[in-house]
PDB file of N, CA and C in Angstrom:
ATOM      1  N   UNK A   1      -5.845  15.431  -5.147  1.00  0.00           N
ATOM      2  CA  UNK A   1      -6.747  15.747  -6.229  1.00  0.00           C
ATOM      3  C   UNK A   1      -7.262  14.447  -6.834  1.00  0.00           C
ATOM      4  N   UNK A   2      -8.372  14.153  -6.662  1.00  0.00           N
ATOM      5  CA  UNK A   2      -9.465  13.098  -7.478  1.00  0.00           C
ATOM      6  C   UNK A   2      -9.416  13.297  -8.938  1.00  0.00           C
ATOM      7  N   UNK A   3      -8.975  12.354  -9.689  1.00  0.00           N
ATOM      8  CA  UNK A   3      -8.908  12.192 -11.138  1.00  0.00           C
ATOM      9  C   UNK A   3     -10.311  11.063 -11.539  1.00  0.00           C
ATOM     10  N   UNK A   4     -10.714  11.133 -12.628  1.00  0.00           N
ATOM     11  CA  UNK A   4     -11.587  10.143 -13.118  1.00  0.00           C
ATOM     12  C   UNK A   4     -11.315   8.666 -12.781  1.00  0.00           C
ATOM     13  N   UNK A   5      -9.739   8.293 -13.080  1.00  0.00           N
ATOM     14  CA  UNK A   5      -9.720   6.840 -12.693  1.00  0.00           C
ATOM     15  C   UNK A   5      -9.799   6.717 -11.688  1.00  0.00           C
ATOM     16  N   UNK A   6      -9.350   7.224 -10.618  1.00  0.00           N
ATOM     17  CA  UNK A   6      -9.129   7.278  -9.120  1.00  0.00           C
ATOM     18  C   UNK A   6     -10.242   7.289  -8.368  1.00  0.00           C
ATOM     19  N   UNK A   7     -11.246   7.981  -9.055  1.00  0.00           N
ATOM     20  CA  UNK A   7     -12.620   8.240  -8.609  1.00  0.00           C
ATOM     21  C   UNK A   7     -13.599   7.048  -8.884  1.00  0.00           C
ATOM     22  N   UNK A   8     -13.388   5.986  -9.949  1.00  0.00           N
ATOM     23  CA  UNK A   8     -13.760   5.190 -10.262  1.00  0.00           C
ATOM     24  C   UNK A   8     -13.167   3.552  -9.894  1.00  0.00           C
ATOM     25  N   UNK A   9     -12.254   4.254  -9.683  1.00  0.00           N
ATOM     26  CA  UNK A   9     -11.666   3.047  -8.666  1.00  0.00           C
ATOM     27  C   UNK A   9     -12.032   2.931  -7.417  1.00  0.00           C
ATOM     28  N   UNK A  10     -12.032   3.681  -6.647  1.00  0.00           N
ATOM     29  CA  UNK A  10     -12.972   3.844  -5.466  1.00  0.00           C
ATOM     30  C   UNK A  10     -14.241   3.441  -5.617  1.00  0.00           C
ATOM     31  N   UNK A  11     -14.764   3.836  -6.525  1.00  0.00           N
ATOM     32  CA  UNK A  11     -16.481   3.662  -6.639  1.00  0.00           C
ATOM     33  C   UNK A  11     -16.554   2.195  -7.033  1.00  0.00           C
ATOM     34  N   UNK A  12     -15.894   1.404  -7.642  1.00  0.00           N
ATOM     35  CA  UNK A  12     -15.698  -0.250  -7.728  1.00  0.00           C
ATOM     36  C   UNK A  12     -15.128  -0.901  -6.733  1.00  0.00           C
ATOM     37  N   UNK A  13     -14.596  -0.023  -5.880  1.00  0.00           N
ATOM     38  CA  UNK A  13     -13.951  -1.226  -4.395  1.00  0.00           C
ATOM     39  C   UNK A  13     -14.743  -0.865  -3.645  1.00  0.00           C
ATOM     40  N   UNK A  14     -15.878   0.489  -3.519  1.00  0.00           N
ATOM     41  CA  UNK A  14     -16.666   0.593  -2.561  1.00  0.00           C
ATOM     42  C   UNK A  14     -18.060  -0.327  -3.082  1.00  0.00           C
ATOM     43  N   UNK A  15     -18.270  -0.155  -4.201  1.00  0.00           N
ATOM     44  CA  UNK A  15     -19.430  -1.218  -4.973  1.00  0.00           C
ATOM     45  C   UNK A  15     -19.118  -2.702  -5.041  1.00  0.00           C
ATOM     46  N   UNK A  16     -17.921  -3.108  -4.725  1.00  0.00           N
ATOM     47  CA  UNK A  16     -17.536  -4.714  -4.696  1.00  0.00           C
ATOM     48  C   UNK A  16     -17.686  -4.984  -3.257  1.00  0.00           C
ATOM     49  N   UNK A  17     -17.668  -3.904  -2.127  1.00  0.00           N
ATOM     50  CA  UNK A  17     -17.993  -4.266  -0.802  1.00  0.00           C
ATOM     51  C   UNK A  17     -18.523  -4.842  -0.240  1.00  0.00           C
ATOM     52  N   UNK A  18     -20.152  -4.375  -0.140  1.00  0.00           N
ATOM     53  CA  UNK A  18     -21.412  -5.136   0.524  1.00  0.00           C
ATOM     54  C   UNK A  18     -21.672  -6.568  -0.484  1.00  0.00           C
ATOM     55  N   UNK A  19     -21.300  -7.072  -1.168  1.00  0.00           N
ATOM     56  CA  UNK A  19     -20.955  -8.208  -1.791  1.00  0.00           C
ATOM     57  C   UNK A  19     -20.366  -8.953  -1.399  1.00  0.00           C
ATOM     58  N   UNK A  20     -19.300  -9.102  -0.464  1.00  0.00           N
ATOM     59  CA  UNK A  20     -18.259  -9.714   0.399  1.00  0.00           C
ATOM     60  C   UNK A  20     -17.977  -9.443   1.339  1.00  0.00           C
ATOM     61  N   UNK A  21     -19.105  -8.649   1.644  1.00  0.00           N
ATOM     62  CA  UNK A  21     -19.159  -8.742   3.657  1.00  0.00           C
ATOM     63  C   UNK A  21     -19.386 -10.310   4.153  1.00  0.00           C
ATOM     64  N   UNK A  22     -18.106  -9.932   4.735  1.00  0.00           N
ATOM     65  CA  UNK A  22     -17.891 -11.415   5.541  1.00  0.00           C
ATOM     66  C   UNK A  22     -18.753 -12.143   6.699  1.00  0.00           C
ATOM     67  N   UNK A  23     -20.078 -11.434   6.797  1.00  0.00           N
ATOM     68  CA  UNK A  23     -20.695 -11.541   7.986  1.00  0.00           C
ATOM     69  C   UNK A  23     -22.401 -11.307   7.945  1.00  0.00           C
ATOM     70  N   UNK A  24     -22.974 -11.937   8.656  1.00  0.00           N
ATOM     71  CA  UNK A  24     -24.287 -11.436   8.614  1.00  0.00           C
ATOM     72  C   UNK A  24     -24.402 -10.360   9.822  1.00  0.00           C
ATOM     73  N   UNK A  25     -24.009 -10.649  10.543  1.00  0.00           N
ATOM     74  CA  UNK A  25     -23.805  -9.483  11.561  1.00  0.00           C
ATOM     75  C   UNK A  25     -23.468  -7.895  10.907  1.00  0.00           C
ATOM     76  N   UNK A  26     -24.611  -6.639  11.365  1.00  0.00           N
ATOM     77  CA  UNK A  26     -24.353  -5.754  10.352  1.00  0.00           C
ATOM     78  C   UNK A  26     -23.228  -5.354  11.299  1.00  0.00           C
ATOM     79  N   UNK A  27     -23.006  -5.056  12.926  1.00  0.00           N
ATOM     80  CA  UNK A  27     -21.917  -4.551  13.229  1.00  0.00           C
ATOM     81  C   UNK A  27     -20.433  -4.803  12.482  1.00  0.00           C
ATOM     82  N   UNK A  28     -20.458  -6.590  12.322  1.00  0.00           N
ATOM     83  CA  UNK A  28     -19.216  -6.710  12.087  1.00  0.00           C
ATOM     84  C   UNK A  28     -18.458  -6.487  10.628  1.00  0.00           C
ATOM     85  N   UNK A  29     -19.917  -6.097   9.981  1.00  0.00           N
ATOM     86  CA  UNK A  29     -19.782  -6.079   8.515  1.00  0.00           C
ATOM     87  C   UNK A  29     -19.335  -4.181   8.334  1.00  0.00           C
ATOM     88  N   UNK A  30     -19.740  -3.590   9.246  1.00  0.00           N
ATOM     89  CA  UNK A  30     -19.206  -1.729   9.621  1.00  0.00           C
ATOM     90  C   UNK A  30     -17.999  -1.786   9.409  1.00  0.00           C
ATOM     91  N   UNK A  31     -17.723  -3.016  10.895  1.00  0.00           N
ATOM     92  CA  UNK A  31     -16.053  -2.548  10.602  1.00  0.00           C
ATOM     93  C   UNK A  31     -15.483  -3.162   9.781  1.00  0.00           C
ATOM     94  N   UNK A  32     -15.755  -4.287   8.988  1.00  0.00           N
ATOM     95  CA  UNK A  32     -14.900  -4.617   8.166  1.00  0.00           C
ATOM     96  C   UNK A  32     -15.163  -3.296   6.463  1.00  0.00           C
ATOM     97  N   UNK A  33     -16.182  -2.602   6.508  1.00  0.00           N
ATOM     98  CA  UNK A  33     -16.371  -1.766   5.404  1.00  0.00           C
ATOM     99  C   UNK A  33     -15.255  -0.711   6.040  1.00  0.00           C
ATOM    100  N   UNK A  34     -14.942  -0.416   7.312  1.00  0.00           N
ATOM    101  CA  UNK A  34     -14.690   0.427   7.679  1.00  0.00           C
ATOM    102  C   UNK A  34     -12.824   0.167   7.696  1.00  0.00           C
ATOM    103  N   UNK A  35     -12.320  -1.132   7.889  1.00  0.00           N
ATOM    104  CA  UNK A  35     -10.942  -1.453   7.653  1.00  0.00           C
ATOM    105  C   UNK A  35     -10.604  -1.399   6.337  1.00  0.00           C
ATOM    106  N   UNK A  36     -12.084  -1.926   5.293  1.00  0.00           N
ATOM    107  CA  UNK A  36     -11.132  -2.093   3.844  1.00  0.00           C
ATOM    108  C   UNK A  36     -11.359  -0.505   2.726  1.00  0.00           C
ATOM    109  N   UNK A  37     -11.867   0.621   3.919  1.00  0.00           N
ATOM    110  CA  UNK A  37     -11.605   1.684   3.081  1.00  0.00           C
ATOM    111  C   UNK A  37     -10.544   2.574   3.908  1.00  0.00           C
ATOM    112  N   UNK A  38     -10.290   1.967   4.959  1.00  0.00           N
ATOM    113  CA  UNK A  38      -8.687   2.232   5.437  1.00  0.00           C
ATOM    114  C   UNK A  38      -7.630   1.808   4.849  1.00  0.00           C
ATOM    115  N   UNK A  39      -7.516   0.748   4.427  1.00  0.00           N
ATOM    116  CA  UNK A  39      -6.695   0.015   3.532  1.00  0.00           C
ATOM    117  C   UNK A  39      -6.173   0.809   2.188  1.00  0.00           C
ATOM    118  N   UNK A  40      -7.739   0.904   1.485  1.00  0.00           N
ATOM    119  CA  UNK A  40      -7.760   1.316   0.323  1.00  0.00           C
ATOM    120  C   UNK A  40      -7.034   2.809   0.441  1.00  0.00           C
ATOM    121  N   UNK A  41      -7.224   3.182   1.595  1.00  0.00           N
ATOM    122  CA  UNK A  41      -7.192   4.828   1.480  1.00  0.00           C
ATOM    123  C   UNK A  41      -5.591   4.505   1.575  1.00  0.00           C
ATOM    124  N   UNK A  42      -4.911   4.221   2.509  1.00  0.00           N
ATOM    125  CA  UNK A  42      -3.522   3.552   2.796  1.00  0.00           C
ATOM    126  C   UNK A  42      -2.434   3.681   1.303  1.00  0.00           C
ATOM    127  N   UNK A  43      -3.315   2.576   1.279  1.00  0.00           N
ATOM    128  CA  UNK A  43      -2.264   1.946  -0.076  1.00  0.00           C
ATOM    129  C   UNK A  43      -2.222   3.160  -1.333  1.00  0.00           C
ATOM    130  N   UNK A  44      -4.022   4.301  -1.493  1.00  0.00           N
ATOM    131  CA  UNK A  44      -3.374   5.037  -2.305  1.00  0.00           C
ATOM    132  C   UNK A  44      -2.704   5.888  -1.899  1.00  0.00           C
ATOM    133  N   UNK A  45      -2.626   6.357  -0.578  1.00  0.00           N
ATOM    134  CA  UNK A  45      -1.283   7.229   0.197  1.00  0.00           C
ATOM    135  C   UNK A  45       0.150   6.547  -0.423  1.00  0.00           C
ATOM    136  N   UNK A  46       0.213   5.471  -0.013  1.00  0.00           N
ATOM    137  CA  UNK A  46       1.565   4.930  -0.325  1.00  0.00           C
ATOM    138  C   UNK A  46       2.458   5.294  -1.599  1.00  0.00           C
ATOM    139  N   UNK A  47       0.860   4.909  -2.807  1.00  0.00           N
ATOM    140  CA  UNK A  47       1.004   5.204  -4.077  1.00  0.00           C
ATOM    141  C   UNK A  47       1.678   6.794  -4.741  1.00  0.00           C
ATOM    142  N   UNK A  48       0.310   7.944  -4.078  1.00  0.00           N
ATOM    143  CA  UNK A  48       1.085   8.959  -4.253  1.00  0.00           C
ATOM    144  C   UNK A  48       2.150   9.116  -3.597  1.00  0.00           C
ATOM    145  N   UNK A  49       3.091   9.217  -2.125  1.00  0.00           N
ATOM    146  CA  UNK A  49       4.205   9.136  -1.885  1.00  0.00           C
ATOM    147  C   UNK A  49       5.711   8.626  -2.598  1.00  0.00           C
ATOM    148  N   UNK A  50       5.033   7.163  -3.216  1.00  0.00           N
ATOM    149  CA  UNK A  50       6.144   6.685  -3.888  1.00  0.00           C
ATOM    150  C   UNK A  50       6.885   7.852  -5.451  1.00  0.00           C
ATOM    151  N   UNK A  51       5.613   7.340  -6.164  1.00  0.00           N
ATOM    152  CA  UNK A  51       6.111   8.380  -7.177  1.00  0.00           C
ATOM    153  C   UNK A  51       4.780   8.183  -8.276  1.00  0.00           C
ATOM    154  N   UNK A  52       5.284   9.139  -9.042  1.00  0.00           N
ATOM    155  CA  UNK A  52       3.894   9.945 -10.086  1.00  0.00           C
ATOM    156  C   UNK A  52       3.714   8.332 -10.642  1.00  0.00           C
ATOM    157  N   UNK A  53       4.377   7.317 -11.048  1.00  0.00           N
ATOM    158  CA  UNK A  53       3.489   6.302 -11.657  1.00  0.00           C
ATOM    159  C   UNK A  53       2.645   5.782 -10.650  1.00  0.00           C
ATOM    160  N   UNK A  54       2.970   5.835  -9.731  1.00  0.00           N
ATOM    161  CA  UNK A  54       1.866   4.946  -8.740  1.00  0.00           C
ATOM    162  C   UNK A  54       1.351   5.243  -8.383  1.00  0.00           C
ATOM    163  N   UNK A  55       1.302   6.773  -8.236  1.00  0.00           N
ATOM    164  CA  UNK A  55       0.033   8.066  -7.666  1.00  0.00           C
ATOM    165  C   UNK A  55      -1.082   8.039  -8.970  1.00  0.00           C
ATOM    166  N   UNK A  56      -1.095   7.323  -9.741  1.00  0.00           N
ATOM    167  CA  UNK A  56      -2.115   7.159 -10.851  1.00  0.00           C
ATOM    168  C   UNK A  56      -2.086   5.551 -11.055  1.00  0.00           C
ATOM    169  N   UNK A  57      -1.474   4.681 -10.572  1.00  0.00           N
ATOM    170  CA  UNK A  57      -1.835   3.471 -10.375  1.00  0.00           C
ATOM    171  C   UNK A  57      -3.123   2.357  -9.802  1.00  0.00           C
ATOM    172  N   UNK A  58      -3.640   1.646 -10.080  1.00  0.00           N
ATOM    173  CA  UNK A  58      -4.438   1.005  -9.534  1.00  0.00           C
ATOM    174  C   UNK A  58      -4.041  -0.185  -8.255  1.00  0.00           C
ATOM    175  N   UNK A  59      -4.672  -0.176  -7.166  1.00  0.00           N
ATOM    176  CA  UNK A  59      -4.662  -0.638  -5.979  1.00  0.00           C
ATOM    177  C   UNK A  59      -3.568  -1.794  -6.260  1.00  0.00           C
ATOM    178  N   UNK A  60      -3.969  -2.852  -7.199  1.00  0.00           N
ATOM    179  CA  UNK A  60      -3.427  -3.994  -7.828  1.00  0.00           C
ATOM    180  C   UNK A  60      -2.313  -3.676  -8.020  1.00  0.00           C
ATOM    181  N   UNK A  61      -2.114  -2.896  -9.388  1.00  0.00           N
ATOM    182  CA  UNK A  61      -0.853  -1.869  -9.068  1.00  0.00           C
ATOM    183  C   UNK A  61       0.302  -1.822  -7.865  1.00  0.00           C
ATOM    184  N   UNK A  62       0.006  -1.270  -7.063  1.00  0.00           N
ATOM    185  CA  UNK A  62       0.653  -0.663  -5.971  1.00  0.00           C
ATOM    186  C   UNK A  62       0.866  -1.867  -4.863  1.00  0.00           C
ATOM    187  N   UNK A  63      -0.032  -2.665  -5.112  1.00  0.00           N
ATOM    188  CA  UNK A  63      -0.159  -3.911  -4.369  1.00  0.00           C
ATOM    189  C   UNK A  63       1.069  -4.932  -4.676  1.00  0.00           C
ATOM    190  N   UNK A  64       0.876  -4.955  -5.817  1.00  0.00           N
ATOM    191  CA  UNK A  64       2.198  -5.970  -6.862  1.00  0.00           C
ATOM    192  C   UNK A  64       3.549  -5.429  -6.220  1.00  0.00           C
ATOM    193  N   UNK A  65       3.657  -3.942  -6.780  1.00  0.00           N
ATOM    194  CA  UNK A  65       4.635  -3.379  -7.029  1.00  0.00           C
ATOM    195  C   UNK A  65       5.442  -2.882  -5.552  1.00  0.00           C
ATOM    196  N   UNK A  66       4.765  -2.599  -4.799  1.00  0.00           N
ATOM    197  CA  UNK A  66       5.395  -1.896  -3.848  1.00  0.00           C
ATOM    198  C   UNK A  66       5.363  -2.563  -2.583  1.00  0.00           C
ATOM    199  N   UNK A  67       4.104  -3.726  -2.399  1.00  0.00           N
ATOM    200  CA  UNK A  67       3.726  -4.358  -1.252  1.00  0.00           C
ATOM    201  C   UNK A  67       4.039  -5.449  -0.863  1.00  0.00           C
ATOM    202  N   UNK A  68       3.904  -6.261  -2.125  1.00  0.00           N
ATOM    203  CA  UNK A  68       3.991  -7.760  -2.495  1.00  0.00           C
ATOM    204  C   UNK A  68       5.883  -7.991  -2.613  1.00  0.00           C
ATOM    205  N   UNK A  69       6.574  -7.394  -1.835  1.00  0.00           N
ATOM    206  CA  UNK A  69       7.942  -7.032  -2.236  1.00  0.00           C
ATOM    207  C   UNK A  69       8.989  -8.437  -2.288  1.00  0.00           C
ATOM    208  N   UNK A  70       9.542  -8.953  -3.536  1.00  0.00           N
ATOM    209  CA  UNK A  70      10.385 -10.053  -3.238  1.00  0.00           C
ATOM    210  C   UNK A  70      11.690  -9.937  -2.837  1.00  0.00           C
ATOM    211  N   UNK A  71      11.594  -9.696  -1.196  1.00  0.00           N
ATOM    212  CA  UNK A  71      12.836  -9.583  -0.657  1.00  0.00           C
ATOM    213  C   UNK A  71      12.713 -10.777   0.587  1.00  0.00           C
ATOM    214  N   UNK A  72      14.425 -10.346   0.817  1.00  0.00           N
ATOM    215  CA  UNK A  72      14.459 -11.372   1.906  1.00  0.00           C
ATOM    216  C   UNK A  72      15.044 -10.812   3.355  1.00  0.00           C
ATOM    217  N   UNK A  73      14.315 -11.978   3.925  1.00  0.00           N
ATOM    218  CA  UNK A  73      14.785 -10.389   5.467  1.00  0.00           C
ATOM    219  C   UNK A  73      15.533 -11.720   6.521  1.00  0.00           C
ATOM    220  N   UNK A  74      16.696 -10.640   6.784  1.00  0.00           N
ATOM    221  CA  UNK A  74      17.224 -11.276   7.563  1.00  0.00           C
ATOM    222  C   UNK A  74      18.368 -10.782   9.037  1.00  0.00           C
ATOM    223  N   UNK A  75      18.561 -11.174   9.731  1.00  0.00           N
ATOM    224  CA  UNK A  75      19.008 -10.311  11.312  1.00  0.00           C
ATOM    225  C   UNK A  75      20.203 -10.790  11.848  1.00  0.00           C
ATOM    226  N   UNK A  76      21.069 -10.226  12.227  1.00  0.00           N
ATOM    227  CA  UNK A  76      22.393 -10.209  12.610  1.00  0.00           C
ATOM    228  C   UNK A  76      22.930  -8.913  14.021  1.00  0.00           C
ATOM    229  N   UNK A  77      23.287 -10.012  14.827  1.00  0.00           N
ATOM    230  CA  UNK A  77      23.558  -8.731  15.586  1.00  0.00           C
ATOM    231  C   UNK A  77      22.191  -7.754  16.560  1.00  0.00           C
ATOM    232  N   UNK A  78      21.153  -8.334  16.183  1.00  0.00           N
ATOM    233  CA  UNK A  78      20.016  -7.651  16.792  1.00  0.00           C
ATOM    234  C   UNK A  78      19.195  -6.885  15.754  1.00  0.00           C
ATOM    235  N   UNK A  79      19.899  -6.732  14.927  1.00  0.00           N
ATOM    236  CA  UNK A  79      19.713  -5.862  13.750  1.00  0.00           C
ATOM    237  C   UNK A  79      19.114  -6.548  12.504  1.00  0.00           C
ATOM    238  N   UNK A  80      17.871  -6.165  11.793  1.00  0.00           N
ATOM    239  CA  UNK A  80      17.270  -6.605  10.927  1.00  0.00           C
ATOM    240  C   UNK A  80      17.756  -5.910   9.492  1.00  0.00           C
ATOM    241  N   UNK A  81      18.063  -6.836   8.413  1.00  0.00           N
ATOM    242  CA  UNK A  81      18.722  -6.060   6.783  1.00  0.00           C
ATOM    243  C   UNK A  81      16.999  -6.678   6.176  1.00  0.00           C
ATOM    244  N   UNK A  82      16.994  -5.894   5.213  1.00  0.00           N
ATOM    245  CA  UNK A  82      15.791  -6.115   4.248  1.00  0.00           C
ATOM    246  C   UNK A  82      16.312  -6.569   2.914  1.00  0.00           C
ATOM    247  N   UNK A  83      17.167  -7.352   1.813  1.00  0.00           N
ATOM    248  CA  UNK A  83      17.517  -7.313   0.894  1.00  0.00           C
ATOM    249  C   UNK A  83      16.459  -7.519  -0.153  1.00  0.00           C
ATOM    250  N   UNK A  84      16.779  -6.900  -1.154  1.00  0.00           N
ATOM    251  CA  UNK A  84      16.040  -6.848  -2.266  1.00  0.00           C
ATOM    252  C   UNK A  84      16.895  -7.221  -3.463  1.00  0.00           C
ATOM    253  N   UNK A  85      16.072  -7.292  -4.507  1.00  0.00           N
ATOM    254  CA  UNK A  85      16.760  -8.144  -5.340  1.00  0.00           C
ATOM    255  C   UNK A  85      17.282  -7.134  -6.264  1.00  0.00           C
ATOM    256  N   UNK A  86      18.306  -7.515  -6.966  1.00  0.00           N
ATOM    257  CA  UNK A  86      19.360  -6.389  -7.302  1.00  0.00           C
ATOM    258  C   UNK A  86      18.978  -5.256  -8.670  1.00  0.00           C
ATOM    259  N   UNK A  87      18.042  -6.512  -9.998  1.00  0.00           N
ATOM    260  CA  UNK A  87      17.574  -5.579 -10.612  1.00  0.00           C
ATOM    261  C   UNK A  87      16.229  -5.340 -10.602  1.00  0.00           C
ATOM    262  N   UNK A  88      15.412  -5.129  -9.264  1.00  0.00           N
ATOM    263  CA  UNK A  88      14.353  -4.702  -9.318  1.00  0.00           C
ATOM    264  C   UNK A  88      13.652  -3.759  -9.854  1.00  0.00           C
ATOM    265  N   UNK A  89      12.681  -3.624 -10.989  1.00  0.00           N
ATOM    266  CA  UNK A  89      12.566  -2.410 -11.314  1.00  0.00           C
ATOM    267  C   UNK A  89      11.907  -1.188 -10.835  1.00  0.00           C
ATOM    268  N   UNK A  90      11.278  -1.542  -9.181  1.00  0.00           N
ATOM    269  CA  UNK A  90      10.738  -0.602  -8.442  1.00  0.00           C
ATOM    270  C   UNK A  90      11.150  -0.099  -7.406  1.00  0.00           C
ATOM    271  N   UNK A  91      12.308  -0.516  -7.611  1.00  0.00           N
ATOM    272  CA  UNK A  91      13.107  -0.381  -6.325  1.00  0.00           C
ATOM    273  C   UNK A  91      13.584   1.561  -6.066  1.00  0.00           C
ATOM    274  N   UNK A  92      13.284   2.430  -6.929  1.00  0.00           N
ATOM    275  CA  UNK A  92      13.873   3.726  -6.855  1.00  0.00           C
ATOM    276  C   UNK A  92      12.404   4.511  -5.812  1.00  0.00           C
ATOM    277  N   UNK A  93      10.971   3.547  -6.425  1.00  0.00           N
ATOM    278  CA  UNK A  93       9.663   3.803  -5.660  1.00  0.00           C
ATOM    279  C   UNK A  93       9.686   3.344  -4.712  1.00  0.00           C
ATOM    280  N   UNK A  94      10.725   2.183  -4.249  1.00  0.00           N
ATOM    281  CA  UNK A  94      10.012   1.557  -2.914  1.00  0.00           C
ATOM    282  C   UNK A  94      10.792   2.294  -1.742  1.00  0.00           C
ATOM    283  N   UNK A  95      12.069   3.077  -2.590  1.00  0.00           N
ATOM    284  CA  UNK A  95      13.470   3.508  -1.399  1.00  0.00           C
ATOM    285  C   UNK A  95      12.421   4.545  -1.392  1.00  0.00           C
ATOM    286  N   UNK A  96      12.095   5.484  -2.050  1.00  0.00           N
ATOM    287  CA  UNK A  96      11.131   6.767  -2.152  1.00  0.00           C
ATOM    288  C   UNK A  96      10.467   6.652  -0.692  1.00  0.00           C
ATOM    289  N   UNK A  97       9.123   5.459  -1.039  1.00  0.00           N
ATOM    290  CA  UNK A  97       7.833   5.486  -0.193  1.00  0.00           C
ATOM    291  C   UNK A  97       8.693   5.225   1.413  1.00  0.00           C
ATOM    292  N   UNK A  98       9.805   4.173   1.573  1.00  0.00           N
ATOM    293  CA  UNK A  98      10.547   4.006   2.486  1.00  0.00           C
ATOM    294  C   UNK A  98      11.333   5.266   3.158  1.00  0.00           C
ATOM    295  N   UNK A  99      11.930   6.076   2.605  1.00  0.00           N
ATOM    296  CA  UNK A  99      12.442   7.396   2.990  1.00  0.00           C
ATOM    297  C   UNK A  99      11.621   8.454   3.709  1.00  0.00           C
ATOM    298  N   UNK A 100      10.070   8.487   2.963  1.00  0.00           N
ATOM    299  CA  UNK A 100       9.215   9.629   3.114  1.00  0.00           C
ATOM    300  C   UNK A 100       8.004   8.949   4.213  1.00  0.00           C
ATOM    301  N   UNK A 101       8.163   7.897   4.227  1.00  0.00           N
ATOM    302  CA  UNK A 101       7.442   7.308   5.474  1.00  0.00           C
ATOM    303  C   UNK A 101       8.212   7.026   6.675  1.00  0.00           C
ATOM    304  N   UNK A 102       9.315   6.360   6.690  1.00  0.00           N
ATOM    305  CA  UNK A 102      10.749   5.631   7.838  1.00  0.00           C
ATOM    306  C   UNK A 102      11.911   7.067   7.716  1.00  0.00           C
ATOM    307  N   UNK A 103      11.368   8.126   8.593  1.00  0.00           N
ATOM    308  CA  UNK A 103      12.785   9.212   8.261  1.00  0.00           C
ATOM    309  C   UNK A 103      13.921   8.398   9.530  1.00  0.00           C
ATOM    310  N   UNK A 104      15.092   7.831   8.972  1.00  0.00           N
ATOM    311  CA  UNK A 104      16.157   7.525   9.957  1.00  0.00           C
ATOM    312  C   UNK A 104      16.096   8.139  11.270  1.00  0.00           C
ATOM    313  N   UNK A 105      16.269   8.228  12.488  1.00  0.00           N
ATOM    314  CA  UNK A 105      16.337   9.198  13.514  1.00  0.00           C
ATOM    315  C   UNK A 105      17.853   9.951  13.325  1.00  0.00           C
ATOM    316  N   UNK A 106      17.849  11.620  13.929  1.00  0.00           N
ATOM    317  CA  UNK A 106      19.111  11.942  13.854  1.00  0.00           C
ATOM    318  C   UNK A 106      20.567  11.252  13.964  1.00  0.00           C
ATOM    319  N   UNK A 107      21.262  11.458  14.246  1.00  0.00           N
ATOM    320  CA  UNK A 107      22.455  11.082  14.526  1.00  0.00           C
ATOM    321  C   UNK A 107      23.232  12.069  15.799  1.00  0.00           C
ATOM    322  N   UNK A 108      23.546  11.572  16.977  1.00  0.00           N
ATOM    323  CA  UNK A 108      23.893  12.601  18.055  1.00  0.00           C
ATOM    324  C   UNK A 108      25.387  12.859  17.535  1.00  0.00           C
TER     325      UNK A 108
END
């Protein structure tokens, strides 16, 4: 469901577009209109998934909070750990968007 901000947020990342097409070439300037409203569309998926604050969040928003993540990654064994920092305060949204996107595989 399209809300006013949401609707207007769109209408400013689609109006900041042809402004920063990276190209004089109109093909290459398609697909890049065409990756950064994949993106956009993306990240507000992510947003609603995580949870109701970020499903009404702005791109920036969701970008900071959920994307921009200050963790540290590191591998043992073949096996990759993701640590995060202990009092993160988005961390209940990021296990969320992580759960409902990454379902574990069964267990035989």
């Amino acid at each position: 469901m399209w809300t006013t901000a949401t609707a207007s947020s769109a209408k400013a990342a689609a109006a900041e577009g042809p402004d920063h097409a990276p190209s004089g070439n109109f093909q290459a300037n398609a697909a890049w209109l065409a990756l950064a409203a994949l993106a956009f569309n993306l990240m507000r998926a992510c947003g609603t998934l995580a949870d109701t604050f970020h499903a009404r969040a702005t791109c920036a928003t969701i970008r900071e909070h959920l994307i921009n993540v200050p963790a540290r990654l590191s591998h043992s064994s073949r096996r990759l750990t993701l640590h995060l920092p202990e009092r993160w305060p988005w961390q209940d949204a990021f296990d969320t968007l992580l759960h409902v996107v990454h379902v574990p595989p069964p267990t035989a």
